[in-house]
C-alpha atoms as a PDB file:
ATOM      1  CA  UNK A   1      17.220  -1.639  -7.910  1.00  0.00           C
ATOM      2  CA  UNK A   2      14.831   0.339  -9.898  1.00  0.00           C
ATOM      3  CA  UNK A   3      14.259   3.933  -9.046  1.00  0.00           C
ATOM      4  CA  UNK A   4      10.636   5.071  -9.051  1.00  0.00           C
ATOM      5  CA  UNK A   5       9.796   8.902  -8.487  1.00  0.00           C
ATOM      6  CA  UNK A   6       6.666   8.703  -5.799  1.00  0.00           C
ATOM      7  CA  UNK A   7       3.797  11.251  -5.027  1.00  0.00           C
ATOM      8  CA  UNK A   8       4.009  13.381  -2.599  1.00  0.00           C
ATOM      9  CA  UNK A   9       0.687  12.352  -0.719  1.00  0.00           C
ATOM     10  CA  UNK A  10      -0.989   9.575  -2.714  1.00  0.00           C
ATOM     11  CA  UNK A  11      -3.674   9.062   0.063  1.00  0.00           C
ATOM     12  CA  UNK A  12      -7.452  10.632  -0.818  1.00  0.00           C
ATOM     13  CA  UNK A  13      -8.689  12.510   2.185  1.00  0.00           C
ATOM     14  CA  UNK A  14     -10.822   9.198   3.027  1.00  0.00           C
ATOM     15  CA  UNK A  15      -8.036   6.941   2.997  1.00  0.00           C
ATOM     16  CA  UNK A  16      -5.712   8.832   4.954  1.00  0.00           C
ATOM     17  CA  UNK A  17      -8.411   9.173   7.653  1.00  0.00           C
ATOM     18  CA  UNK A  18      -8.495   5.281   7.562  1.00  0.00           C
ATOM     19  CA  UNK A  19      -4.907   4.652   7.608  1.00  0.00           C
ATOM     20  CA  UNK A  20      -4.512   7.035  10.249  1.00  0.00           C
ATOM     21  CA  UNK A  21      -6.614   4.432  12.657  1.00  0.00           C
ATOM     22  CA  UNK A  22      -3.714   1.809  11.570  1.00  0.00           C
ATOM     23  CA  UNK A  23      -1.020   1.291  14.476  1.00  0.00           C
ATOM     24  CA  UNK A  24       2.644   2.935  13.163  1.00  0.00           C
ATOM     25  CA  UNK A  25       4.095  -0.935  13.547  1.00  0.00           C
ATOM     26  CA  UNK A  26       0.963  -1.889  11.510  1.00  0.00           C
ATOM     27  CA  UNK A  27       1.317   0.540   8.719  1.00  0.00           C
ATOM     28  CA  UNK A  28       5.213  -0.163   8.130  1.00  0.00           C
ATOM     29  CA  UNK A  29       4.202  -4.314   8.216  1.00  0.00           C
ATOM     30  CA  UNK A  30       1.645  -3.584   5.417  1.00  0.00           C
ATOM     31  CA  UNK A  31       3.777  -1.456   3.169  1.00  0.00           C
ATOM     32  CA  UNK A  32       6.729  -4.058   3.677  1.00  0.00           C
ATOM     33  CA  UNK A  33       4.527  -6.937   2.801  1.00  0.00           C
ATOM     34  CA  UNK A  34       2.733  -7.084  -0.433  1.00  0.00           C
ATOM     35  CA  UNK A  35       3.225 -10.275  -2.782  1.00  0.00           C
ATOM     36  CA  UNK A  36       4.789  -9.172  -6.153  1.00  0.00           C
ATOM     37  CA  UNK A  37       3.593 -11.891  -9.260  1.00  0.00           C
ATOM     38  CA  UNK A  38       6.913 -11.497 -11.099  1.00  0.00           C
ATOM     39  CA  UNK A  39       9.900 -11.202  -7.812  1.00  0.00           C
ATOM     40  CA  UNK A  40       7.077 -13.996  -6.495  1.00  0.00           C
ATOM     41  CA  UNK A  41       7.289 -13.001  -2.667  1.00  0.00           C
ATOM     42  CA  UNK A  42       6.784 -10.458  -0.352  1.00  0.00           C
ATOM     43  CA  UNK A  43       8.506  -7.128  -1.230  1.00  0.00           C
ATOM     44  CA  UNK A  44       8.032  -3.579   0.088  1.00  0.00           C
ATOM     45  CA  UNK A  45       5.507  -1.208  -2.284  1.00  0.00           C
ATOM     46  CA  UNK A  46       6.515   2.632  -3.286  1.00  0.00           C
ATOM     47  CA  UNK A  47       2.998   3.675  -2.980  1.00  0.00           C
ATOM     48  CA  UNK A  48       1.071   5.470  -5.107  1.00  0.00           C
ATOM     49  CA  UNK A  49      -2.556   5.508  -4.537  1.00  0.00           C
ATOM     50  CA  UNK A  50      -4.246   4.558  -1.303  1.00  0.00           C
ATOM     51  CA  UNK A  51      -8.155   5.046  -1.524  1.00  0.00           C
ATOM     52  CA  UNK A  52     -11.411   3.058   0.288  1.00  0.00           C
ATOM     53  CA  UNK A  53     -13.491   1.118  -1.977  1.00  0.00           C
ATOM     54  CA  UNK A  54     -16.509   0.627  -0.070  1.00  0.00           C
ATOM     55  CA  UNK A  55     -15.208  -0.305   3.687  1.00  0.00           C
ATOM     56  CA  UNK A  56     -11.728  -1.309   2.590  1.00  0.00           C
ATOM     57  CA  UNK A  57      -8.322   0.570   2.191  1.00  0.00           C
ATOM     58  CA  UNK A  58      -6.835  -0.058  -1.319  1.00  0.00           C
ATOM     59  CA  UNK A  59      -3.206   0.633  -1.682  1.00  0.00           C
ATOM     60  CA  UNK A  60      -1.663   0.427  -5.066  1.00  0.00           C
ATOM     61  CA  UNK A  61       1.825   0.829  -6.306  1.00  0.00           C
ATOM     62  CA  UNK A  62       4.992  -0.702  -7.760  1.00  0.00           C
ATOM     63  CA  UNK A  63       7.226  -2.899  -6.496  1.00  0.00           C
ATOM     64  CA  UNK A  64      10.460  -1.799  -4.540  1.00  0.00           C
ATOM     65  CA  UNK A  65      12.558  -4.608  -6.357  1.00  0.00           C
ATOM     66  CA  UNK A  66      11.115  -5.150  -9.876  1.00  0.00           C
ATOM     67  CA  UNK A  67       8.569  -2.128 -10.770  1.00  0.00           C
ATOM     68  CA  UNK A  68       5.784  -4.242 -11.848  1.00  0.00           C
ATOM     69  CA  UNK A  69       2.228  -2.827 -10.363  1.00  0.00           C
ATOM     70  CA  UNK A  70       1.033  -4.423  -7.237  1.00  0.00           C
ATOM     71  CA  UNK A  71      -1.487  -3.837  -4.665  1.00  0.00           C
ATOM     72  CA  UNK A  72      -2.466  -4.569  -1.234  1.00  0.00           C
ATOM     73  CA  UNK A  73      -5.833  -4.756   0.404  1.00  0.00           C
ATOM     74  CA  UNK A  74      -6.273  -3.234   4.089  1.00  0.00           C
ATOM     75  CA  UNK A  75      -9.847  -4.841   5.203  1.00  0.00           C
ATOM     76  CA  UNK A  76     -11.934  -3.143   7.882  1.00  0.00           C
ATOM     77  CA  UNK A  77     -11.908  -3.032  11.850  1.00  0.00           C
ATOM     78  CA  UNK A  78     -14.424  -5.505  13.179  1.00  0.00           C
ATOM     79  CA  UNK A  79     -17.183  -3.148  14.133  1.00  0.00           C
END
């Protein structure tokens, strides 16, 4: 397994008040579910970034398994 040195708080100020809304079962679900192109499956992300684009959460980062980039759109709460 690849070794990949994380930030220490890669969420902006707006998107950790967003993903502070998410449930704690929720948020661990997300991070351990983000499709990876090259392991071609679901596989955990070491995070990196995590800021809104307009209304939705963006969380970007590498791959637990392989290191290649990935990312993982968190859409809005039905308002």
């Amino acid at each position: 397994m690849i070794q990949l040195i994380q930030p220490g708080d890669p969420f902006t100020p707006q998107g950790r008040r967003r993903w502070e809304k998410i449930p704690e079962w929720a948020q661990k679900k997300i991070l351990d579910n983000v499709f990876c192109s090259r392991c071609l499956g679901s596989v955990p992300i070491l995070l990196e970034t995590a800021e809104m684009k307009g209304k939705d959460l963006i969380l970007r980062g590498k791959c637990k398994y392989c290191g290649k980039d990935v990312c993982r759109l968190v859409e809005p709460e039905d308002e």
